[in-house]
PDB file of N, CA and C in Angstrom:
ATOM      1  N   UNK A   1       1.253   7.483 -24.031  1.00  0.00           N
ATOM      2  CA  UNK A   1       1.461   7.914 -22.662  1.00  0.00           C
ATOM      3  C   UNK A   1       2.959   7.918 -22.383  1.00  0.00           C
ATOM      4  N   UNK A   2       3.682   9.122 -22.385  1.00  0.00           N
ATOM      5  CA  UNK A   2       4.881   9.044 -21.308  1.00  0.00           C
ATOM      6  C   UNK A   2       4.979   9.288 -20.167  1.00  0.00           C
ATOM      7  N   UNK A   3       6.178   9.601 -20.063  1.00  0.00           N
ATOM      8  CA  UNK A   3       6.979   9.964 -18.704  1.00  0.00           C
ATOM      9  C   UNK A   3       6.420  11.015 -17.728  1.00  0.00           C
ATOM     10  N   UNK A   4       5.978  11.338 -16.699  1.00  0.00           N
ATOM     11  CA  UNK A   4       5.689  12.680 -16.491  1.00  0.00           C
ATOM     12  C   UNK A   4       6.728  13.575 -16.612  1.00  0.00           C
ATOM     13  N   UNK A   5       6.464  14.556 -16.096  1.00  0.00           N
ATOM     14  CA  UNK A   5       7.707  15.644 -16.524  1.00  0.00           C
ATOM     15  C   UNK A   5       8.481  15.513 -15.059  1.00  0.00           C
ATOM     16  N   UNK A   6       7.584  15.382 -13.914  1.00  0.00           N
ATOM     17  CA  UNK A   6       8.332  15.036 -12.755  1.00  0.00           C
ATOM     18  C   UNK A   6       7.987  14.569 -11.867  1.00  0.00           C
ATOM     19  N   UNK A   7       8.918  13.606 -11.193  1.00  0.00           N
ATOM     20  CA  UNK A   7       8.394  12.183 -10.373  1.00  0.00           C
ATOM     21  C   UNK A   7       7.291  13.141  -9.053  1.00  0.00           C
ATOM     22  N   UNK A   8       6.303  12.843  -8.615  1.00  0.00           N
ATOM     23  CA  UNK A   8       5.843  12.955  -7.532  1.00  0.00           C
ATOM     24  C   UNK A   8       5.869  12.916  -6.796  1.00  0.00           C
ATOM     25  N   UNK A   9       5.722  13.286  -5.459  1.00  0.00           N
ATOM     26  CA  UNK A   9       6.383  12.806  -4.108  1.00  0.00           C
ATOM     27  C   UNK A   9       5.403  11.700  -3.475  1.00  0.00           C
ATOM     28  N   UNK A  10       3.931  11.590  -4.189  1.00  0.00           N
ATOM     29  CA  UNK A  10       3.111  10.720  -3.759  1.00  0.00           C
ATOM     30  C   UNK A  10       2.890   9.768  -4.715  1.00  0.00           C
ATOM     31  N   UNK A  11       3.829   9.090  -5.305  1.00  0.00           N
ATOM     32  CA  UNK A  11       3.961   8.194  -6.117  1.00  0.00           C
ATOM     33  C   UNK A  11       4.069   6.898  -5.423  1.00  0.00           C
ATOM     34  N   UNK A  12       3.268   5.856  -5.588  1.00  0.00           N
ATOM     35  CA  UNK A  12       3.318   4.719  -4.938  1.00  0.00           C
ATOM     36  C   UNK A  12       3.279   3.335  -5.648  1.00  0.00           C
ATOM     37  N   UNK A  13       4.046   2.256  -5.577  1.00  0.00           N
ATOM     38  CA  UNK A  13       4.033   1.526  -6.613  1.00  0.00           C
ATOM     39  C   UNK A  13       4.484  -0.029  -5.723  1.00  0.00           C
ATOM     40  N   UNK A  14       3.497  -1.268  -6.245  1.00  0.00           N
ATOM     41  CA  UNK A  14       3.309  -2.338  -5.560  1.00  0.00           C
ATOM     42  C   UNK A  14       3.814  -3.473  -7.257  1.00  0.00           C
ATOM     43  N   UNK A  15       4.377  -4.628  -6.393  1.00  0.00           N
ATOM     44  CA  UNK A  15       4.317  -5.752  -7.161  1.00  0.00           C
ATOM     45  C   UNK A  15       3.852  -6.815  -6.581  1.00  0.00           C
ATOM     46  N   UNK A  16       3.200  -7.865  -7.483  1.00  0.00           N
ATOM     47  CA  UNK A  16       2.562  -8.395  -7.131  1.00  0.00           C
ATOM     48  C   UNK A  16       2.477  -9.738  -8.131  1.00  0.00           C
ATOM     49  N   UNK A  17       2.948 -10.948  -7.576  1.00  0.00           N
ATOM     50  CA  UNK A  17       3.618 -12.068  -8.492  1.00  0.00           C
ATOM     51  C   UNK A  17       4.138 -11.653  -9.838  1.00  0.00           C
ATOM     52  N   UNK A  18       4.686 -10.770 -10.023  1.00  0.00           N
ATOM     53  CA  UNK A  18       5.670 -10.332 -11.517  1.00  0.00           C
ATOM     54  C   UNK A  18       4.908  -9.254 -12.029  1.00  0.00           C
ATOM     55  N   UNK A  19       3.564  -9.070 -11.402  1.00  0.00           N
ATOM     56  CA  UNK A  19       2.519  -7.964 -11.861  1.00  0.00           C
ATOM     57  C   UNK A  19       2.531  -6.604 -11.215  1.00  0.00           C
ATOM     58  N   UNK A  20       2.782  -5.432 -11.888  1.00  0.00           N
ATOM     59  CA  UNK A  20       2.571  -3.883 -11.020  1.00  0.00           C
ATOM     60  C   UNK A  20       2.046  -2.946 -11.202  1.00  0.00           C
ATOM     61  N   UNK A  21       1.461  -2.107 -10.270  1.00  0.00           N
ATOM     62  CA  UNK A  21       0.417  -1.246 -10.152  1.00  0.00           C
ATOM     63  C   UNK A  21       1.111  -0.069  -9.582  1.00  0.00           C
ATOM     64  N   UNK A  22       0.449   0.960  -9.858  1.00  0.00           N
ATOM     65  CA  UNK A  22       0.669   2.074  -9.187  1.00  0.00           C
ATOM     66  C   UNK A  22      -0.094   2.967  -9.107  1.00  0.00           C
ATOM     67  N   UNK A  23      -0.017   4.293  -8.226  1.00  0.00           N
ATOM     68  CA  UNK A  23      -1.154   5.276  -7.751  1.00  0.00           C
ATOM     69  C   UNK A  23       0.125   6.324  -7.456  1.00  0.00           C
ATOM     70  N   UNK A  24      -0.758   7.615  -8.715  1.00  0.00           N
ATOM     71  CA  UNK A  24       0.118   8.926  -8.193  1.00  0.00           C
ATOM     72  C   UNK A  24      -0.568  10.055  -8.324  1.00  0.00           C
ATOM     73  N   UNK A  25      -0.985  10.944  -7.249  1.00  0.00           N
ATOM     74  CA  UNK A  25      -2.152  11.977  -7.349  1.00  0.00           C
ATOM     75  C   UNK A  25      -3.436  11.770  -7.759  1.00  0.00           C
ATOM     76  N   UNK A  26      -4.027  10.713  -7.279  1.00  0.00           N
ATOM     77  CA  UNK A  26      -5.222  10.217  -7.415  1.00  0.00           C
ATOM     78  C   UNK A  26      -5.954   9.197  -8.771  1.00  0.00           C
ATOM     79  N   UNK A  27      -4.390   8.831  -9.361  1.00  0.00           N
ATOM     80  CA  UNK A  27      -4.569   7.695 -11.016  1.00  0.00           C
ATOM     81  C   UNK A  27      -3.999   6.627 -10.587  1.00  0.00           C
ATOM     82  N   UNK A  28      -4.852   5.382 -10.677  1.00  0.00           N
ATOM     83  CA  UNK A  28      -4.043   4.533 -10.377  1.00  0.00           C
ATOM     84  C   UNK A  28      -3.650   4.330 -12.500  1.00  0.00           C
ATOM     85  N   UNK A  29      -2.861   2.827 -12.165  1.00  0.00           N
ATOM     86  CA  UNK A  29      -2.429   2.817 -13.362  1.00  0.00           C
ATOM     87  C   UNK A  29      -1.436   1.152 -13.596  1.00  0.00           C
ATOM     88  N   UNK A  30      -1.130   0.764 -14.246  1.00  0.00           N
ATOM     89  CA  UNK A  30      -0.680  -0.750 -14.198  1.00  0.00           C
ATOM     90  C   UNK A  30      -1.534  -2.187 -14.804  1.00  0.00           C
ATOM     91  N   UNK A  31      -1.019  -3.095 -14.028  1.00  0.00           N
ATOM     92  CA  UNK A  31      -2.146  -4.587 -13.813  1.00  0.00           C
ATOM     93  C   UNK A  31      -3.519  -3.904 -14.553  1.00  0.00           C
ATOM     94  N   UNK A  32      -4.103  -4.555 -15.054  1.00  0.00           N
ATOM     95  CA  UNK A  32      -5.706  -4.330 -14.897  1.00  0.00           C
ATOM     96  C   UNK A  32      -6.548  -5.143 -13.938  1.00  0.00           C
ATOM     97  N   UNK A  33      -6.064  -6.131 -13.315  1.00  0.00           N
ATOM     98  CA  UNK A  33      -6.415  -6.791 -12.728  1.00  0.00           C
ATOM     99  C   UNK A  33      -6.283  -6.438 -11.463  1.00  0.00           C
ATOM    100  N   UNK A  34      -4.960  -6.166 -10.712  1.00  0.00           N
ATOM    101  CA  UNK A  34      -5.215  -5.267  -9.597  1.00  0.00           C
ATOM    102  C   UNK A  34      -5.651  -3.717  -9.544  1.00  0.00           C
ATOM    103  N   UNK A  35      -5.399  -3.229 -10.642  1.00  0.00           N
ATOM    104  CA  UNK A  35      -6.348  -1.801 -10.768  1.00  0.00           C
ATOM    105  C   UNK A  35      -8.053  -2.310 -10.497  1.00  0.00           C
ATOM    106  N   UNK A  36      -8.513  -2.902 -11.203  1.00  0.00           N
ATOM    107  CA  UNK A  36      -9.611  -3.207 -11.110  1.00  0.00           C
ATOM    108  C   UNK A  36     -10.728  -3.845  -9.691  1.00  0.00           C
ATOM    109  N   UNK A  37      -9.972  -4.660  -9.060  1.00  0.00           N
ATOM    110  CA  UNK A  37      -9.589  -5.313  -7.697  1.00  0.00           C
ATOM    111  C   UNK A  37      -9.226  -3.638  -6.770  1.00  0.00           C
ATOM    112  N   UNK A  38      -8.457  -2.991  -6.794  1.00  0.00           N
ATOM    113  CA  UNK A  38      -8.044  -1.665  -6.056  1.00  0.00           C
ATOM    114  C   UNK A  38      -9.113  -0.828  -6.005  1.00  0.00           C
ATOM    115  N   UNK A  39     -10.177  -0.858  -7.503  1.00  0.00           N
ATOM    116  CA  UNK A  39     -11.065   0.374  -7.738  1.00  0.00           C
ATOM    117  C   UNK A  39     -12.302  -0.541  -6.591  1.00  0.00           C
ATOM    118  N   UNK A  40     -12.807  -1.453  -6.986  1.00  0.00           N
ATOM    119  CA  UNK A  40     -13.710  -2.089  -6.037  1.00  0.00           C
ATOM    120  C   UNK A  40     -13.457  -1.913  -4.388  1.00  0.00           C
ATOM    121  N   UNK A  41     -12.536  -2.205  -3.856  1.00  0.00           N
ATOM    122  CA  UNK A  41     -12.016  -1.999  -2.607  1.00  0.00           C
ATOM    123  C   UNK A  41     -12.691  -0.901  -1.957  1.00  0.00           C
ATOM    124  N   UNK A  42     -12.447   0.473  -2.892  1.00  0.00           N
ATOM    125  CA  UNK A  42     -12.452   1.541  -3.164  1.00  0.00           C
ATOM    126  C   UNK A  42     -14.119   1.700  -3.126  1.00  0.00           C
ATOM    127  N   UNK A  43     -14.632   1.603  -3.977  1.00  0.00           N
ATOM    128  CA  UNK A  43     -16.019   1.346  -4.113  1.00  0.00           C
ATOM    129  C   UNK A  43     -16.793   0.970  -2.698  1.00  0.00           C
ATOM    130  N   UNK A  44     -16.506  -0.004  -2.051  1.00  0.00           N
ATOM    131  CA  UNK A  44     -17.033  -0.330  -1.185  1.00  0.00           C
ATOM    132  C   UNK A  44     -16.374  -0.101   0.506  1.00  0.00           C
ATOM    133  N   UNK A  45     -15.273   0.762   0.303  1.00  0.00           N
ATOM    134  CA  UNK A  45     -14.821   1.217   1.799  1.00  0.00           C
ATOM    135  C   UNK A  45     -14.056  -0.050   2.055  1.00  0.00           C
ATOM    136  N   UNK A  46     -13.392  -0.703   1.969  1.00  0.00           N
ATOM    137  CA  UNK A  46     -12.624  -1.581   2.279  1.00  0.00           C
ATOM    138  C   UNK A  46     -11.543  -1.409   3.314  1.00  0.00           C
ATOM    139  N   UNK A  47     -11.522  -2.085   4.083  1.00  0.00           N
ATOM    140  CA  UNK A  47     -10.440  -1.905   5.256  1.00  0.00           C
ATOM    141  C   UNK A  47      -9.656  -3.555   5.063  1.00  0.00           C
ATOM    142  N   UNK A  48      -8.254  -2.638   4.987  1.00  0.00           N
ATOM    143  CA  UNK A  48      -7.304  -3.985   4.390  1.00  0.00           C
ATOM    144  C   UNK A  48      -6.136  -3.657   5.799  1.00  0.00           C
ATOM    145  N   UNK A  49      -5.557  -4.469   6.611  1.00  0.00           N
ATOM    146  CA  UNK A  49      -4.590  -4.755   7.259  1.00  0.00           C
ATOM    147  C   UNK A  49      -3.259  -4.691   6.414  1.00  0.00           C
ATOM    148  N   UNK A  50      -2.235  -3.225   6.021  1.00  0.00           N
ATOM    149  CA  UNK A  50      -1.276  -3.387   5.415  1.00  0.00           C
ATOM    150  C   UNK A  50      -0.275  -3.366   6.596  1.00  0.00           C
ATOM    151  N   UNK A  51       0.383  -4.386   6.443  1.00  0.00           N
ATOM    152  CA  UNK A  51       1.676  -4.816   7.281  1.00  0.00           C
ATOM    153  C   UNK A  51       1.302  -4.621   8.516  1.00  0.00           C
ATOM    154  N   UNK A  52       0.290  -4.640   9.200  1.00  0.00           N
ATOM    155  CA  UNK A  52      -0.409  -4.815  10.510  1.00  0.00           C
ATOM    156  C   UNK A  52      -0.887  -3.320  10.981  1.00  0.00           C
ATOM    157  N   UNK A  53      -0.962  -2.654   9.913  1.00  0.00           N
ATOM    158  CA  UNK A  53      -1.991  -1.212  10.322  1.00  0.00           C
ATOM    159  C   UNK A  53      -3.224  -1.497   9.337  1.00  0.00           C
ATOM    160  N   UNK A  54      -4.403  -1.411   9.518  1.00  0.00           N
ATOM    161  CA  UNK A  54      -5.589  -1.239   9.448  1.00  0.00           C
ATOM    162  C   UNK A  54      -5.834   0.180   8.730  1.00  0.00           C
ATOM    163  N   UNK A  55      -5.893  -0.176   7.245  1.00  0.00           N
ATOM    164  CA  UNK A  55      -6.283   1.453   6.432  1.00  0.00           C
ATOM    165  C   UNK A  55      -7.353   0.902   5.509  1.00  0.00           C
ATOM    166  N   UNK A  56      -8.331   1.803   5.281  1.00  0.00           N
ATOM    167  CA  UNK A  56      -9.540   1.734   4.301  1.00  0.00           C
ATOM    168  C   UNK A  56      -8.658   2.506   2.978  1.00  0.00           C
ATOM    169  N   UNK A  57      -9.617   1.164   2.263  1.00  0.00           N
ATOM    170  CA  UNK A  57      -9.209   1.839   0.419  1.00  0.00           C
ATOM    171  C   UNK A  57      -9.598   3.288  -0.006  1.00  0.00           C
ATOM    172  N   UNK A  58      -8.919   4.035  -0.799  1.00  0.00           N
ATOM    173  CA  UNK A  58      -9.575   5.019  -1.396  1.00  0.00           C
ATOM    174  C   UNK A  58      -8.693   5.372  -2.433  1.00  0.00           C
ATOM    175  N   UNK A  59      -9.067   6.873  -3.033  1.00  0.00           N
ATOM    176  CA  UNK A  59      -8.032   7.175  -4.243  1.00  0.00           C
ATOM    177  C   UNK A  59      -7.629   8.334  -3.549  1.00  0.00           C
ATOM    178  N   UNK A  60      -8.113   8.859  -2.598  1.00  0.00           N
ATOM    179  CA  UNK A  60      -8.082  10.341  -2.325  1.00  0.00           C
ATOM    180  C   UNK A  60      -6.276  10.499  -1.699  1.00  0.00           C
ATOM    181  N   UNK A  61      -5.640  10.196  -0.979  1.00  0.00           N
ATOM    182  CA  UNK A  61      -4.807  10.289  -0.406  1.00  0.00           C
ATOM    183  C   UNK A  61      -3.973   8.764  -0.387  1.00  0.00           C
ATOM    184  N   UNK A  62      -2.407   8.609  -0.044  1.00  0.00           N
ATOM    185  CA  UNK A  62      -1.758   8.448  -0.328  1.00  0.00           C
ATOM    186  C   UNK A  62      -1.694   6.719   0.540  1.00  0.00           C
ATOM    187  N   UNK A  63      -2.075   6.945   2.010  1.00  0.00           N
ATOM    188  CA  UNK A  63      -2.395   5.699   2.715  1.00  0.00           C
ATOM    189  C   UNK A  63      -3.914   4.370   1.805  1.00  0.00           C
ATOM    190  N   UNK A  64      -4.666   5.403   1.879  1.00  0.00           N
ATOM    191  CA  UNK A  64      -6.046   4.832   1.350  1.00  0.00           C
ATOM    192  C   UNK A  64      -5.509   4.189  -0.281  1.00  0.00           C
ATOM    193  N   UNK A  65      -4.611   4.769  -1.217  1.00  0.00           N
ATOM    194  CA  UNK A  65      -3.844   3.881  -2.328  1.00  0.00           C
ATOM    195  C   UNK A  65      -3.216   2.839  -1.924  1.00  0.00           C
ATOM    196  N   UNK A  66      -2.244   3.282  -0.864  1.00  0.00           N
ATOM    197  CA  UNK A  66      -1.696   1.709  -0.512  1.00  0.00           C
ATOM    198  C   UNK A  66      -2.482   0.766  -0.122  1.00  0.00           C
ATOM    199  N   UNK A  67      -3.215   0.968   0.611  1.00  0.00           N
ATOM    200  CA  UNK A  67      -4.206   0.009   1.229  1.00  0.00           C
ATOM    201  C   UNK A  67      -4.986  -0.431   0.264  1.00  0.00           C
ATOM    202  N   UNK A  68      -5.402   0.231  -1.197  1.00  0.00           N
ATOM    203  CA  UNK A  68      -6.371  -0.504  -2.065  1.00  0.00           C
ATOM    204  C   UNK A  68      -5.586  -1.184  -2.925  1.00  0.00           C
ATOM    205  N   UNK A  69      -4.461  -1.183  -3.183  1.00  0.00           N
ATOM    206  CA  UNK A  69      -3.343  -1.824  -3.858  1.00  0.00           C
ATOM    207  C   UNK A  69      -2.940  -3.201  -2.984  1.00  0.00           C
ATOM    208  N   UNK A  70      -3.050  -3.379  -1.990  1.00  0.00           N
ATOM    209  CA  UNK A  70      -2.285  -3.995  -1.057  1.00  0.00           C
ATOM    210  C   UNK A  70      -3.383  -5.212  -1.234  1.00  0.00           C
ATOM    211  N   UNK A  71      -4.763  -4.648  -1.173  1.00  0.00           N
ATOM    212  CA  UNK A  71      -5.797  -5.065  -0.932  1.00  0.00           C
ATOM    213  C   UNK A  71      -5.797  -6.816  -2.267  1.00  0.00           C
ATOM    214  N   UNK A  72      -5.099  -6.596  -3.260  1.00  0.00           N
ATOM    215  CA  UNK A  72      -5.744  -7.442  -4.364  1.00  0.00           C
ATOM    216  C   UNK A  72      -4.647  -8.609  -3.472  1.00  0.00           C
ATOM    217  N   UNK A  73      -3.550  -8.388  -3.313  1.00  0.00           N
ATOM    218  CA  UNK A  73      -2.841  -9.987  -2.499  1.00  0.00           C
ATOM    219  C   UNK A  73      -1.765  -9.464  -1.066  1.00  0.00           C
ATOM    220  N   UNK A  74      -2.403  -9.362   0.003  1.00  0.00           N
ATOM    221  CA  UNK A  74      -1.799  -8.653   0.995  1.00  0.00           C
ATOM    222  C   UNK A  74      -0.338  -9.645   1.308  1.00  0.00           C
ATOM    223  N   UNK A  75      -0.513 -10.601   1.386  1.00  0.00           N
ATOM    224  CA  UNK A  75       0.449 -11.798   1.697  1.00  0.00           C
ATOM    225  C   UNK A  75       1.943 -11.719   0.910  1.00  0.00           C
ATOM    226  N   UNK A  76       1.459 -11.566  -0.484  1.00  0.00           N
ATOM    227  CA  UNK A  76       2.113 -11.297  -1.663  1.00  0.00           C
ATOM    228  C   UNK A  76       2.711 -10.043  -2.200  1.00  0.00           C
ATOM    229  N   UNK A  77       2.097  -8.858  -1.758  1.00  0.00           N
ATOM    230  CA  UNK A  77       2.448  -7.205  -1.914  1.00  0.00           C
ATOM    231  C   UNK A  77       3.778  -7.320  -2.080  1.00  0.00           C
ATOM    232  N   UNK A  78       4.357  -6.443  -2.483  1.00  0.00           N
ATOM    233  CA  UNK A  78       5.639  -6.036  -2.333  1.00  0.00           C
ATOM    234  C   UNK A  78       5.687  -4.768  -2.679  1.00  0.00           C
ATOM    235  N   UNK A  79       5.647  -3.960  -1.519  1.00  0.00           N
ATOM    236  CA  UNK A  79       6.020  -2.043  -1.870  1.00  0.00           C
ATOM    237  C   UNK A  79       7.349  -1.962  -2.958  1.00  0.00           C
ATOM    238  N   UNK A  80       6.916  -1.559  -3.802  1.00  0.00           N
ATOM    239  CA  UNK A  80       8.231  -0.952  -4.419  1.00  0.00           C
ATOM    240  C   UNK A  80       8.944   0.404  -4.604  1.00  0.00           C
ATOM    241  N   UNK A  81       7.802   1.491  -4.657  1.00  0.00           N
ATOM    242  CA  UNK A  81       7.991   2.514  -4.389  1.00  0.00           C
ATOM    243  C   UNK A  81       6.843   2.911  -2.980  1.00  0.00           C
ATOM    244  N   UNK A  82       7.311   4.390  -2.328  1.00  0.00           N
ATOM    245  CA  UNK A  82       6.200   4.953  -1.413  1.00  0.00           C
ATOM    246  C   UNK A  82       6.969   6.046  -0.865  1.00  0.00           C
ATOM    247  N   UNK A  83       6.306   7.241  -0.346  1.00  0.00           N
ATOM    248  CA  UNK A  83       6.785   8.439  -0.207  1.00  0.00           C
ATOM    249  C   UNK A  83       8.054   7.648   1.253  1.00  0.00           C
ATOM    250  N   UNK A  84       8.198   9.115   1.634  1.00  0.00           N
ATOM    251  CA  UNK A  84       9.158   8.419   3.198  1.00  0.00           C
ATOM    252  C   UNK A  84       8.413   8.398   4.422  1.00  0.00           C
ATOM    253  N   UNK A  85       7.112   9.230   4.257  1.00  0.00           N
ATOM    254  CA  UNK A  85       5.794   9.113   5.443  1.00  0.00           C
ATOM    255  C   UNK A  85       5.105   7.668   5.358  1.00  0.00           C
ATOM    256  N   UNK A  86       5.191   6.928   4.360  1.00  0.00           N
ATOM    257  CA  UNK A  86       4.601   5.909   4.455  1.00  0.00           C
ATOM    258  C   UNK A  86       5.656   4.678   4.490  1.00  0.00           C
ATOM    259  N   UNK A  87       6.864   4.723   4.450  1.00  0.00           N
ATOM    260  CA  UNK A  87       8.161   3.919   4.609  1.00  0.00           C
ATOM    261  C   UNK A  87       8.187   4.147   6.316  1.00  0.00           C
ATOM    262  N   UNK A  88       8.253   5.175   7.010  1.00  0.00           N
ATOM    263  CA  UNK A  88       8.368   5.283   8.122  1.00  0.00           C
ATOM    264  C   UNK A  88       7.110   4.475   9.116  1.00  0.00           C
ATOM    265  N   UNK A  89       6.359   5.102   8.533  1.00  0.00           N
ATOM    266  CA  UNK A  89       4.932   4.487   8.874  1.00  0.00           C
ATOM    267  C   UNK A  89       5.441   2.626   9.686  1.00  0.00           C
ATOM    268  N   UNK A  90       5.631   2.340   8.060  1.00  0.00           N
ATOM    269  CA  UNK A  90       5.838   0.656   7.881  1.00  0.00           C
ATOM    270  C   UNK A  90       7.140   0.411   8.889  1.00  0.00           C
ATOM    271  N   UNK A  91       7.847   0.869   8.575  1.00  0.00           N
ATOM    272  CA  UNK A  91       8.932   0.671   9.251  1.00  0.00           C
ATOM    273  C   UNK A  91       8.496   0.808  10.913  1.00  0.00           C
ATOM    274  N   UNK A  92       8.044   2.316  11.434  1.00  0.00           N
ATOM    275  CA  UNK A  92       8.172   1.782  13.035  1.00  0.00           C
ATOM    276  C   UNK A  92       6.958   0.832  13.378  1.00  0.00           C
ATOM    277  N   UNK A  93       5.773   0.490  12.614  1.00  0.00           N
ATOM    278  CA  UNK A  93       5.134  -0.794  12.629  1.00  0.00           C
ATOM    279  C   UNK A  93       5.748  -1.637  13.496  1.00  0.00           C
ATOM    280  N   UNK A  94       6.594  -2.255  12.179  1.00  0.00           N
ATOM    281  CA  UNK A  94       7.441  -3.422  12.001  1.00  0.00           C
ATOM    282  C   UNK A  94       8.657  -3.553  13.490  1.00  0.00           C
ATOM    283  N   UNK A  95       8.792  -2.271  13.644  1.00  0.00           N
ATOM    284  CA  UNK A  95       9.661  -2.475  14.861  1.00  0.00           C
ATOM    285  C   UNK A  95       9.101  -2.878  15.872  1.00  0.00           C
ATOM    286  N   UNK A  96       8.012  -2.140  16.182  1.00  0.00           N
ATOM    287  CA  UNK A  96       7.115  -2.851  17.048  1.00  0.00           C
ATOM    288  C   UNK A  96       6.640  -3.945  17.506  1.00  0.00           C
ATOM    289  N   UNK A  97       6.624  -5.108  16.797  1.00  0.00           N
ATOM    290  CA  UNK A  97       6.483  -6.062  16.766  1.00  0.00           C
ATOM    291  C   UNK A  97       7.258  -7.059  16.974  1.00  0.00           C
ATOM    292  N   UNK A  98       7.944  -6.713  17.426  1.00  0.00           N
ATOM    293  CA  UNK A  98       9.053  -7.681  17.858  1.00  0.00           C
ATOM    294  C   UNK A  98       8.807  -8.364  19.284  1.00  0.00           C
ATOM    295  N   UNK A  99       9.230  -9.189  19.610  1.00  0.00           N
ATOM    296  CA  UNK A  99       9.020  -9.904  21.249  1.00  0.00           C
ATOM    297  C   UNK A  99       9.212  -9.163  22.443  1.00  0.00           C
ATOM    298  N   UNK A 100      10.045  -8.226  22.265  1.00  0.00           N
ATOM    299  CA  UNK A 100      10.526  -8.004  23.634  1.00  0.00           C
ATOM    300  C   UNK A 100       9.354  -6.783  24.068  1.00  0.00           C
ATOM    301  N   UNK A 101       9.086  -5.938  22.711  1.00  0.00           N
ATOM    302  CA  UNK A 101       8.221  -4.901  23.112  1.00  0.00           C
ATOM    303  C   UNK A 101       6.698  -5.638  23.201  1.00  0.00           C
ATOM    304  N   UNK A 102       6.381  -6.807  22.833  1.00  0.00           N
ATOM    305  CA  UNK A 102       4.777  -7.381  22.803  1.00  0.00           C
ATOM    306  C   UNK A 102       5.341  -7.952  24.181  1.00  0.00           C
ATOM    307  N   UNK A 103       6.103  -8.028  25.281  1.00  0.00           N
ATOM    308  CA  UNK A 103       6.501  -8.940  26.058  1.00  0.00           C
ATOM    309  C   UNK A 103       6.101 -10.161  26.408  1.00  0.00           C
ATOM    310  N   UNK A 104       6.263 -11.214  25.071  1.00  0.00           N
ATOM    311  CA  UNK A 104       5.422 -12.240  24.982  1.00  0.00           C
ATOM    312  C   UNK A 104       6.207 -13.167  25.639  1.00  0.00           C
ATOM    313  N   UNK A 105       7.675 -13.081  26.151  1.00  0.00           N
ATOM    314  CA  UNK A 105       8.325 -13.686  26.421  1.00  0.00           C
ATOM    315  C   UNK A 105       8.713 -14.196  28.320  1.00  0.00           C
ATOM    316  N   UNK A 106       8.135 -12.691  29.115  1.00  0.00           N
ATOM    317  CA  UNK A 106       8.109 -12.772  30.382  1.00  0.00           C
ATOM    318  C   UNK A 106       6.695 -13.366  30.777  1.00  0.00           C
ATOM    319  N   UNK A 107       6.589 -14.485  31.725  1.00  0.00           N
ATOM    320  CA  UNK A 107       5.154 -14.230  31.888  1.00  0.00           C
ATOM    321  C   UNK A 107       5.523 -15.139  33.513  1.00  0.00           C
TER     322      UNK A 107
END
């Protein structure tokens, strides 16, 4: 197995305690252990909380990979690769969440 001939734009790739997986056009590939863990997810419709959005596992599309990847240690994940629709995604999440916009602070 090599290289492809050219990187994908839906190439997505997780680590996970020194271990990594990835999903690109519907293959995952990596760990066997989180491949295996990802395909089950998958199997059974799984809805995993990645970084505080709520996505069901699948292979079909690019969210539903992250989310079945994410799925084997959510705590532990570490995105390493992901298109810029799903960086953005995470990112205005994450902004969100901050105090001033949950206004947990006036009461």
């Amino acid at each position: 197995m090599g290289r492809p001939a050219k990187l994908s734009a839906r190439l997505i790739s997780v680590s996970v305690d020194g271990k990594g997986a990835a999903w690109c056009d519907g293959e995952f590939s990596g760990d066997p252990e989180i491949i295996e863990y990802a395909r089950r997810c998958i199997l059974f419709n799984t809805e995993i909380d990645v970084m505080g959005i709520p996505m069901v596992a699948d292979n079909v599309d690019m969210f539903g990979a992250l989310a079945a990847l994410y799925a084997f240690s959510p705590g532990r994940t570490i995105l390493i690769e992901a298109p810029e629709r799903i960086r953005a995604l995470l990112d205005e999440e994450d902004e969100s969440d901050t105090p001033e916009d949950l206004d947990l602070w006036s009461a």
